[in-house]
N, C-alpha and C. Protein backbone atom coordinates (compact mmCIF):
# COMPACT_ATOMS: atom_id res chain seq x y z
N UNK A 1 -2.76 2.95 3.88
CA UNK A 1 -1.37 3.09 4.33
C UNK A 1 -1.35 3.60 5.77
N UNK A 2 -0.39 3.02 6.76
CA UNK A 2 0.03 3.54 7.96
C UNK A 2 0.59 4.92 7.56
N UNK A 3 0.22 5.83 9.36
CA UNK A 3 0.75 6.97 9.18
C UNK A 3 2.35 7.42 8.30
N UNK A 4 3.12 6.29 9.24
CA UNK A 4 4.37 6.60 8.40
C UNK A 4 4.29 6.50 7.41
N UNK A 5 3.57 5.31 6.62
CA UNK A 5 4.12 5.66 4.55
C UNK A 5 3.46 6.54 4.02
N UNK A 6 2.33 6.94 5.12
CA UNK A 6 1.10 8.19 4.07
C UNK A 6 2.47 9.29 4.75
N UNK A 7 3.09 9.80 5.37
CA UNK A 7 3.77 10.90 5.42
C UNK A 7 4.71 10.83 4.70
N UNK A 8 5.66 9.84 3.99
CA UNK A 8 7.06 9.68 3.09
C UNK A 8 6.15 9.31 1.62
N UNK A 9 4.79 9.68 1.48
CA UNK A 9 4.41 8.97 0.23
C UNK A 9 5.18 10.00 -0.98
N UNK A 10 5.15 11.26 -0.49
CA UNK A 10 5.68 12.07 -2.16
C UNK A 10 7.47 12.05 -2.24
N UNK A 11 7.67 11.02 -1.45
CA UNK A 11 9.25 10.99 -1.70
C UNK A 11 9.36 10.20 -3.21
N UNK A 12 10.62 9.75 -3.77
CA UNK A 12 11.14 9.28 -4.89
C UNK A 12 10.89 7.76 -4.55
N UNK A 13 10.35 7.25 -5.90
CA UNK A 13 10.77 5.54 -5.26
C UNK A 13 11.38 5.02 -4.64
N UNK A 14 12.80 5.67 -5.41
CA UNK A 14 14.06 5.09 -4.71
C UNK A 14 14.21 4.91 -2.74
N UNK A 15 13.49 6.32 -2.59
CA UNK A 15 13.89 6.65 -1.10
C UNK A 15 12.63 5.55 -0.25
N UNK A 16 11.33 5.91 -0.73
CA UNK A 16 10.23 4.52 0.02
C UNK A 16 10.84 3.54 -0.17
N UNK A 17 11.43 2.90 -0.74
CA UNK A 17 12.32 1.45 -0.71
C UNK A 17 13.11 1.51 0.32
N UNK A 18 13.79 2.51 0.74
CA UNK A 18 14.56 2.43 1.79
C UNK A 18 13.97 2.62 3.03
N UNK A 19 13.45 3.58 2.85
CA UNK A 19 12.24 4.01 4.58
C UNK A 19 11.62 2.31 4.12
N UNK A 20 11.51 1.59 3.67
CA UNK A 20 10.03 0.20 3.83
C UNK A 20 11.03 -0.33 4.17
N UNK A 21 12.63 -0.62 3.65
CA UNK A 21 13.18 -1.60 4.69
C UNK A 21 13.58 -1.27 5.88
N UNK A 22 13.93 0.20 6.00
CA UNK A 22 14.00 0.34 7.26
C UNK A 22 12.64 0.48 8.37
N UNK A 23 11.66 0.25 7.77
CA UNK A 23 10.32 0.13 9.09
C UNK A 23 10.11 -1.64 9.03
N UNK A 24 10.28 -2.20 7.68
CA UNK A 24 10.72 -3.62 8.54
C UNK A 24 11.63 -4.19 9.08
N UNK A 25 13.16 -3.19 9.20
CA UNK A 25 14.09 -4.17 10.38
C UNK A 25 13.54 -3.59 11.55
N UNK A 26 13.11 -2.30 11.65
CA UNK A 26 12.88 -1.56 12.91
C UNK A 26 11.80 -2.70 13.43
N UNK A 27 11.31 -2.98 12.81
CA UNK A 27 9.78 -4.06 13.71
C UNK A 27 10.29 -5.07 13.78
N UNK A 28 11.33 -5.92 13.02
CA UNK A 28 11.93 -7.03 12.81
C UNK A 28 12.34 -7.22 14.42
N UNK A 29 13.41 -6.45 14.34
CA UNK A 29 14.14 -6.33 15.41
C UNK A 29 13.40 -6.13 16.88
N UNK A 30 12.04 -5.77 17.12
CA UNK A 30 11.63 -5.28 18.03
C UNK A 30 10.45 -6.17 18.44
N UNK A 31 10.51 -7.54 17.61
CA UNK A 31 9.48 -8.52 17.91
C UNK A 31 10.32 -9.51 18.67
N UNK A 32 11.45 -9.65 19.27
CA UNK A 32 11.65 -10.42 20.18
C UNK A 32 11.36 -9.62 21.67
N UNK A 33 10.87 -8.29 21.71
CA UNK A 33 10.75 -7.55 22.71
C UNK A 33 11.61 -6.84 22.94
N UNK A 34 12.86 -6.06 21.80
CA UNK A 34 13.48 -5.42 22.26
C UNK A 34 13.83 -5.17 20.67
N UNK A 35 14.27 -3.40 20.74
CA UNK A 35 15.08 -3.14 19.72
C UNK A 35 15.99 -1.79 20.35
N UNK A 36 17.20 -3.32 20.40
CA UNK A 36 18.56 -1.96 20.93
C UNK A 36 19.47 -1.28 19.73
N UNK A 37 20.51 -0.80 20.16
CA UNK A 37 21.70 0.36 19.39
C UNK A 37 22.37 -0.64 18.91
N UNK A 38 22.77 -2.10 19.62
CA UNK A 38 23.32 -3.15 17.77
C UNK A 38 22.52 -3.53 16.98
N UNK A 39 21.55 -3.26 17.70
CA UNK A 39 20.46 -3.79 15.71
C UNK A 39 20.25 -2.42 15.24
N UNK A 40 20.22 -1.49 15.83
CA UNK A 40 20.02 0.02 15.07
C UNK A 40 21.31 0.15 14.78
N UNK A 41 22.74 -0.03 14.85
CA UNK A 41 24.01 -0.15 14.61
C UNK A 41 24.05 -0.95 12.92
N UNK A 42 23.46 -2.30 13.00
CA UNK A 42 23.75 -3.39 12.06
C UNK A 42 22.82 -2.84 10.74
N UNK A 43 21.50 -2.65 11.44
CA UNK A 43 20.53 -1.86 10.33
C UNK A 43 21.24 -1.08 9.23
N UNK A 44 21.90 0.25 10.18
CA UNK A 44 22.43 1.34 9.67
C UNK A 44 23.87 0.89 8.94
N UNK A 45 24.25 0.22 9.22
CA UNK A 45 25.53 -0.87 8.27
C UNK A 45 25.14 -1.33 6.82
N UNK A 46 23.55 -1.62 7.20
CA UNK A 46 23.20 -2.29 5.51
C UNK A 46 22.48 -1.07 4.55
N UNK A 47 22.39 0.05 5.18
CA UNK A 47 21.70 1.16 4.20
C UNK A 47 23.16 2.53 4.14
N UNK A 48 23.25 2.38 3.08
CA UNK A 48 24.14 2.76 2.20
C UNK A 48 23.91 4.42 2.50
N UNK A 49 24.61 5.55 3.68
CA UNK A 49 24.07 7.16 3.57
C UNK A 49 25.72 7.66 3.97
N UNK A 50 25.13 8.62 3.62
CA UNK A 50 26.14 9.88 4.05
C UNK A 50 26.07 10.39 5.44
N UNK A 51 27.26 10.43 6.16
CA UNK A 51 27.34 11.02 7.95
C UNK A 51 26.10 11.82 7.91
N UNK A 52 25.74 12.67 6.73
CA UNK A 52 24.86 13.65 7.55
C UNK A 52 23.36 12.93 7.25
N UNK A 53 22.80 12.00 6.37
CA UNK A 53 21.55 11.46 6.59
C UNK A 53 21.77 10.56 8.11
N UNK A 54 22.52 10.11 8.80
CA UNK A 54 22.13 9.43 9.96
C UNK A 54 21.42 9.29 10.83
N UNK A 55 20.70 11.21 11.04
CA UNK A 55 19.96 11.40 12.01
C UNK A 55 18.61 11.42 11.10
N UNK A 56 18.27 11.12 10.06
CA UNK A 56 16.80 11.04 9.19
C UNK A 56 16.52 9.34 9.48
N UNK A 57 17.75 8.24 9.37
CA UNK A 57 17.73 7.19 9.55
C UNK A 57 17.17 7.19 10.24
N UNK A 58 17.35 7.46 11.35
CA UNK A 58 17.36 6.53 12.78
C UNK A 58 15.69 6.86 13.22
N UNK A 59 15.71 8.91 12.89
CA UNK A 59 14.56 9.48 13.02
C UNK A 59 13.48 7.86 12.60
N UNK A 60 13.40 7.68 11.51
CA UNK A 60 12.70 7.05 10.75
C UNK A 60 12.54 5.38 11.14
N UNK A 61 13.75 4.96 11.91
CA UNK A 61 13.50 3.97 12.53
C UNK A 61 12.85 4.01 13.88
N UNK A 62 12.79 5.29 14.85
CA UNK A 62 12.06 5.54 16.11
C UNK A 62 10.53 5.25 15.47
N UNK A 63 10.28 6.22 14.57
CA UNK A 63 9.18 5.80 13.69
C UNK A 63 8.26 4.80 14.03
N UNK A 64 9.21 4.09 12.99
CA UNK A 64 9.07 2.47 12.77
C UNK A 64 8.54 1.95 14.24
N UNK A 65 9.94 2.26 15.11
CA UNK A 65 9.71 0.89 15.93
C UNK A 65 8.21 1.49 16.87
N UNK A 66 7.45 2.82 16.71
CA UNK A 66 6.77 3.00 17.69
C UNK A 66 5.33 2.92 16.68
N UNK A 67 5.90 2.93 15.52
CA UNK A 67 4.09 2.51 14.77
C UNK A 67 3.63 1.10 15.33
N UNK A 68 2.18 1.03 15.13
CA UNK A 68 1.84 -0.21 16.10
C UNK A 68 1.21 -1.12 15.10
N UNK A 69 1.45 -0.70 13.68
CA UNK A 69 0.59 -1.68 12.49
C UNK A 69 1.13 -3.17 12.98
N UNK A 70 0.77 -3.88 12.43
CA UNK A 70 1.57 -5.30 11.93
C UNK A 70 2.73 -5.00 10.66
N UNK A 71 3.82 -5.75 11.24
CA UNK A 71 4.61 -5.95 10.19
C UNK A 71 4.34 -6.17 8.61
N UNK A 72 3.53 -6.75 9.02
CA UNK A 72 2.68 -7.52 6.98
C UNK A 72 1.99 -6.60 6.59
N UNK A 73 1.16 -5.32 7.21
CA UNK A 73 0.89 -4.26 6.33
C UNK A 73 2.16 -3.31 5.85
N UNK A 74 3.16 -3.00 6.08
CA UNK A 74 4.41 -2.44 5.79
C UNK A 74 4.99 -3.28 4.62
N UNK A 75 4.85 -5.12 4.58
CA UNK A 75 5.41 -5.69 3.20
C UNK A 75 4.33 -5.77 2.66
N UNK A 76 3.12 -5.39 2.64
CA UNK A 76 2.00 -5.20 1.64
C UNK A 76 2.24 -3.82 1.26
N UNK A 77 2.62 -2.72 1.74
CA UNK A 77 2.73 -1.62 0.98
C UNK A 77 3.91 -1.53 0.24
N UNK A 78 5.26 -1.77 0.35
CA UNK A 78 6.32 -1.97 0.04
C UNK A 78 6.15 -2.88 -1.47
N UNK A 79 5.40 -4.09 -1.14
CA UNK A 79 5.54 -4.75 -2.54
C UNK A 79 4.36 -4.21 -2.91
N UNK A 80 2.88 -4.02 -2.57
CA UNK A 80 2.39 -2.93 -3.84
C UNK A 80 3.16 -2.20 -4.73
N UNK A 81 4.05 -1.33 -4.32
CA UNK A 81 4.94 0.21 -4.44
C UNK A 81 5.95 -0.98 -5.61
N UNK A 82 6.47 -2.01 -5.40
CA UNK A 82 7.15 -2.36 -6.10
C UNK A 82 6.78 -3.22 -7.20
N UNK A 83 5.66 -3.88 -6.89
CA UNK A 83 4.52 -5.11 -7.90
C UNK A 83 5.83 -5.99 -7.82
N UNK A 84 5.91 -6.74 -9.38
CA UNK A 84 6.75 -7.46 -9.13
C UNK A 84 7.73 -7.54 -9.79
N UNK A 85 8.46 -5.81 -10.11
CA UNK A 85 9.61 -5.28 -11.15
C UNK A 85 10.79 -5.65 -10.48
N UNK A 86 11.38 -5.59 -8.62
CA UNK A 86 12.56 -6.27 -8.10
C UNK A 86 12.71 -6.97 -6.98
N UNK A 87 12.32 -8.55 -8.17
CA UNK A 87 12.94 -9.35 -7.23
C UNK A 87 13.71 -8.98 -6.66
N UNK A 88 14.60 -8.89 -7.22
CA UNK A 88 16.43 -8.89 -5.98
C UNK A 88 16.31 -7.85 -5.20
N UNK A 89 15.46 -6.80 -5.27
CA UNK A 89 15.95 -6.18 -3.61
C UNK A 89 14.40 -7.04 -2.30
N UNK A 90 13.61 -7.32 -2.98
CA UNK A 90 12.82 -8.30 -2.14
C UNK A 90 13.85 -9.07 -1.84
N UNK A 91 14.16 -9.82 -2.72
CA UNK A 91 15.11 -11.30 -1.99
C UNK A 91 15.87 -10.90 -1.00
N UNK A 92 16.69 -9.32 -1.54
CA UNK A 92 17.88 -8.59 -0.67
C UNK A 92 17.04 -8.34 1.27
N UNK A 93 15.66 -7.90 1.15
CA UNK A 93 15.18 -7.56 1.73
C UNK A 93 15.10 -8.63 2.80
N UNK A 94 14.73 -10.10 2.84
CA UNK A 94 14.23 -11.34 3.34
C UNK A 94 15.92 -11.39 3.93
N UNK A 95 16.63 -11.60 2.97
CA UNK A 95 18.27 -12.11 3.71
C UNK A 95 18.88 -11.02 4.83
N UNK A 96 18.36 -9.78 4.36
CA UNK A 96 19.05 -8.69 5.65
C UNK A 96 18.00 -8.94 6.78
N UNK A 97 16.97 -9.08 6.57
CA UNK A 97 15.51 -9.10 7.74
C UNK A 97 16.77 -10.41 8.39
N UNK A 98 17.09 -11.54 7.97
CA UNK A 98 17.44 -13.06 8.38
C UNK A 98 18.63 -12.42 9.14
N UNK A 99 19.54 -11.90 8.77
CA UNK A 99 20.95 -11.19 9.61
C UNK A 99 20.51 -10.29 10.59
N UNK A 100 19.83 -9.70 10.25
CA UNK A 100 19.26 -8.68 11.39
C UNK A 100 18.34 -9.89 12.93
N UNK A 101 18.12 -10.46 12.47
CA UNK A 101 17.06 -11.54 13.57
C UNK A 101 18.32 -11.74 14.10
N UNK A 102 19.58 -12.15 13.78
CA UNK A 102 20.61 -13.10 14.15
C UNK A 102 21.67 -12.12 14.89
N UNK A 103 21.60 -10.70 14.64
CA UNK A 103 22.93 -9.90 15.03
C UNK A 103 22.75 -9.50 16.90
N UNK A 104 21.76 -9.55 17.41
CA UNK A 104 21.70 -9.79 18.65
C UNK A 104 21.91 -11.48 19.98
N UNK A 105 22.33 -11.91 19.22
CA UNK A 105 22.13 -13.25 19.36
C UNK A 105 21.17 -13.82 19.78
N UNK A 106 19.82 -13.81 19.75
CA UNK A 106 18.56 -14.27 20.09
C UNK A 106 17.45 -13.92 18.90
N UNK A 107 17.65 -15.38 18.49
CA UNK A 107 17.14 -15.58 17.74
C UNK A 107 14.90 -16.19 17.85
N UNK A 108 14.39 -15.35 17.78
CA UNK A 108 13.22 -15.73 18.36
C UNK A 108 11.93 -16.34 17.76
N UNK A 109 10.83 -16.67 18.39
CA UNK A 109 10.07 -17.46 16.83
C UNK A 109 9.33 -16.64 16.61
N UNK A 110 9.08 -15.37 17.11
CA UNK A 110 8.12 -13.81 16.41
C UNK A 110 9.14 -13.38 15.20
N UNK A 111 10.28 -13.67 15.98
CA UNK A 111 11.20 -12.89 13.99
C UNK A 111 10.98 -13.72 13.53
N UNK A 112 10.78 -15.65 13.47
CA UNK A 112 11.13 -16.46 12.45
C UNK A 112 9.55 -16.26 11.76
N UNK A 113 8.87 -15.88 12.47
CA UNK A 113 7.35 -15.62 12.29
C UNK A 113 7.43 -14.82 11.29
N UNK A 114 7.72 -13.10 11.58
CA UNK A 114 7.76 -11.98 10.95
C UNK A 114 8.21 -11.97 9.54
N UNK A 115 9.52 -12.76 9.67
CA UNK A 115 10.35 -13.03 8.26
C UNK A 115 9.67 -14.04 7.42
N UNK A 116 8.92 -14.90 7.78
CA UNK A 116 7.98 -15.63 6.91
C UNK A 116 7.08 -15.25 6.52
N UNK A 117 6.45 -14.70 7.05
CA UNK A 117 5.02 -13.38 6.88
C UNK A 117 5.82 -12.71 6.09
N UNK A 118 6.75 -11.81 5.90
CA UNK A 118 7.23 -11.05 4.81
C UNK A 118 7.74 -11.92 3.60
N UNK A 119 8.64 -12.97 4.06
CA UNK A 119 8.50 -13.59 2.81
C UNK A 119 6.91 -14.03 1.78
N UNK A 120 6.45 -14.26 2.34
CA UNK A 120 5.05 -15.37 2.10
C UNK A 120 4.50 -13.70 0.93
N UNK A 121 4.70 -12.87 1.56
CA UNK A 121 3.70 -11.16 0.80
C UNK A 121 4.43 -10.97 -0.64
N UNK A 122 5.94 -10.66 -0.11
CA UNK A 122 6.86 -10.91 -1.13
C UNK A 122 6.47 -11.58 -2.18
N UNK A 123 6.09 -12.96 -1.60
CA UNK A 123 6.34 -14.24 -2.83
C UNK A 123 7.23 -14.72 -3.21
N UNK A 124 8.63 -14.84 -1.89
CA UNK A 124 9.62 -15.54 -1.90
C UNK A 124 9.42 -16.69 -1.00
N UNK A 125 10.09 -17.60 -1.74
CA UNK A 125 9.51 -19.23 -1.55
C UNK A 125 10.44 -20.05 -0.32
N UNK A 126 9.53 -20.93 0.09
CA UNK A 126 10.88 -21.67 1.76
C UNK A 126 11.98 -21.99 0.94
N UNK A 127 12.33 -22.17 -0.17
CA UNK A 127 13.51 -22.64 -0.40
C UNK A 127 14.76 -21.32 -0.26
N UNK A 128 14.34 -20.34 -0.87
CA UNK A 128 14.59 -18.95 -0.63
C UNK A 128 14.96 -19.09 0.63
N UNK A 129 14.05 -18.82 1.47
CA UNK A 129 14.02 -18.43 3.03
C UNK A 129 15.55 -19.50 3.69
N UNK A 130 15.08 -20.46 3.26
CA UNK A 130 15.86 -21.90 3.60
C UNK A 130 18.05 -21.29 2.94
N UNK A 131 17.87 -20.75 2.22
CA UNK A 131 19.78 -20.64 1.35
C UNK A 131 19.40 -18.58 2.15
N UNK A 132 18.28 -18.10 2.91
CA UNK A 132 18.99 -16.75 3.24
C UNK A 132 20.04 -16.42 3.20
N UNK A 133 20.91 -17.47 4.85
CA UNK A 133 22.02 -17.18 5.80
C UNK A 133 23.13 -17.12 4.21
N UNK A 134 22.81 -18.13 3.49
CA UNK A 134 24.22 -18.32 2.76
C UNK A 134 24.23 -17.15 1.70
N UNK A 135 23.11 -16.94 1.01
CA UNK A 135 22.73 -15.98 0.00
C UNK A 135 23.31 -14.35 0.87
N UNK A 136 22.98 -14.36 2.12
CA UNK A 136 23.18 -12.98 2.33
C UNK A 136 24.43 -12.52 2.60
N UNK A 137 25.93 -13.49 2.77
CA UNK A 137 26.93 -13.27 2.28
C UNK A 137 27.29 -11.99 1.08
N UNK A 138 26.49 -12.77 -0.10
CA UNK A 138 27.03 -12.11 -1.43
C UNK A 138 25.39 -10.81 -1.70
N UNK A 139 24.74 -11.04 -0.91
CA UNK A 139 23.48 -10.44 -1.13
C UNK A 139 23.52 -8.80 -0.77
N UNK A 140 23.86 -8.79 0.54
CA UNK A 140 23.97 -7.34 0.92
C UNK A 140 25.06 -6.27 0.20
N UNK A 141 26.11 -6.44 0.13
CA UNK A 141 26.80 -5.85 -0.65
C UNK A 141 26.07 -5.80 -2.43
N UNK A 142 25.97 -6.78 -2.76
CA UNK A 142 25.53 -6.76 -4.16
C UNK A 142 23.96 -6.42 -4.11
N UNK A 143 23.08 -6.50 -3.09
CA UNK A 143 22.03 -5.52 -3.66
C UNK A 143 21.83 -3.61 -3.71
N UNK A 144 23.10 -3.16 -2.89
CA UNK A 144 23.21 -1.86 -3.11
C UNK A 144 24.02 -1.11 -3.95
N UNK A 145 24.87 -2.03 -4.59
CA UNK A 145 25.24 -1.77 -5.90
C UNK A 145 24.01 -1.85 -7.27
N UNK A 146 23.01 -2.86 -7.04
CA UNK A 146 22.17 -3.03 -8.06
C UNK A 146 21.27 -2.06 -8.08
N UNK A 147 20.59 -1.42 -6.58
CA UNK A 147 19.85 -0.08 -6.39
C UNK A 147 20.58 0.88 -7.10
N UNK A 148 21.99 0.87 -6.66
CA UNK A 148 22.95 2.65 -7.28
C UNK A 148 22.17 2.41 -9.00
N UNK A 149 23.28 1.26 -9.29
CA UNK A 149 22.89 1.08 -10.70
C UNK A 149 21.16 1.30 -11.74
N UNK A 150 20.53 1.03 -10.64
CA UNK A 150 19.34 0.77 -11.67
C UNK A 150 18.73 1.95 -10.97
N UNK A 151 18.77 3.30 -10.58
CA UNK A 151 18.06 4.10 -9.54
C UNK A 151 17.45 4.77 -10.52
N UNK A 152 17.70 4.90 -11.95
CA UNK A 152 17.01 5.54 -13.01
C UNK A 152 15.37 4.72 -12.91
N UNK A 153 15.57 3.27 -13.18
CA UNK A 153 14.47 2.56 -12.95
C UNK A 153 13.65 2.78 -11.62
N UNK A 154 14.10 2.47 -10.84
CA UNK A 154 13.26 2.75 -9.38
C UNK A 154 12.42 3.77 -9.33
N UNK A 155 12.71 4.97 -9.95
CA UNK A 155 12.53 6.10 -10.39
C UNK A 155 11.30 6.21 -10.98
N UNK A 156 11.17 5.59 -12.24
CA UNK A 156 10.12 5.72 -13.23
C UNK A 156 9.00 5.31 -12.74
């Protein structure tokens, strides 16, 4: 494990699920050569906190964007940590990575790269990758309702 997940390792499942997506938009975002305050803006839109976690967020995305691993060791630890108990926040994971590439308007072929490399670890398939844009409509909202709901599971 990179420094960052060996330091968040004795957190709760629940919470490494969130620090792993937030160190892959933080890199997501920062492979076209830049990661500004609307993708750290849009990020912080799709993770569900309270005013006062904001400054652990972001902490955690400086993190991110200054660890120097490869992206694909971060979705190799992430889906270790998860095997293959949720799909849907993987899937959730691939469609926000796809909005996040897109919310700066430059769209580049290191993210289309990055997001395939995470899909491919995942084991979500081009057809997947291919219905993201449309899937992540109903995806983002409905995968943080399915985390609240199942956080007993995440847990165990």
């Amino acid at each position: 494990m990179s420094d960052i997940w060996d330091k968040y390792r004795n957190e709760s499942k629940q919470t490494i699920c969130i620090i792993g997506f937030l160190i892959l938009s933080a890199k997501l975002c920062k492979a076209d050569g830049h990661f500004n305050i609307k993708e750290e803006e849009e990020i912080l839109k799709i993770v569900p906190h309270e005013k006062h976690q904001r400054k652990i967020l972001i902490k955690i995305l400086e993190e991110a964007n200054d660890d120097q691993n490869p992206i694909e060791n971060d979705a190799k630890n992430l889906k270790a940590l998860l095997k293959n108990d949720h799909r849907d926040f993987l899937e959730f994971i691939i469609a926000a990575l796809y909005k996040l590439a897109h919310s700066d308007h430059v769209y580049s072929e290191e993210e289309d790269d990055d997001i395939r490399a995470v899909a491919k670890i995942f084991g979500i398939d081009k057809s997947f990758y291919q219905k993201s844009e449309e899937l992540l409509k109903n995806t983002i909202s409905n995968s943080f309702k399915f985390m609240k709901k199942n956080e007993e599971k995440l847990n165990a």
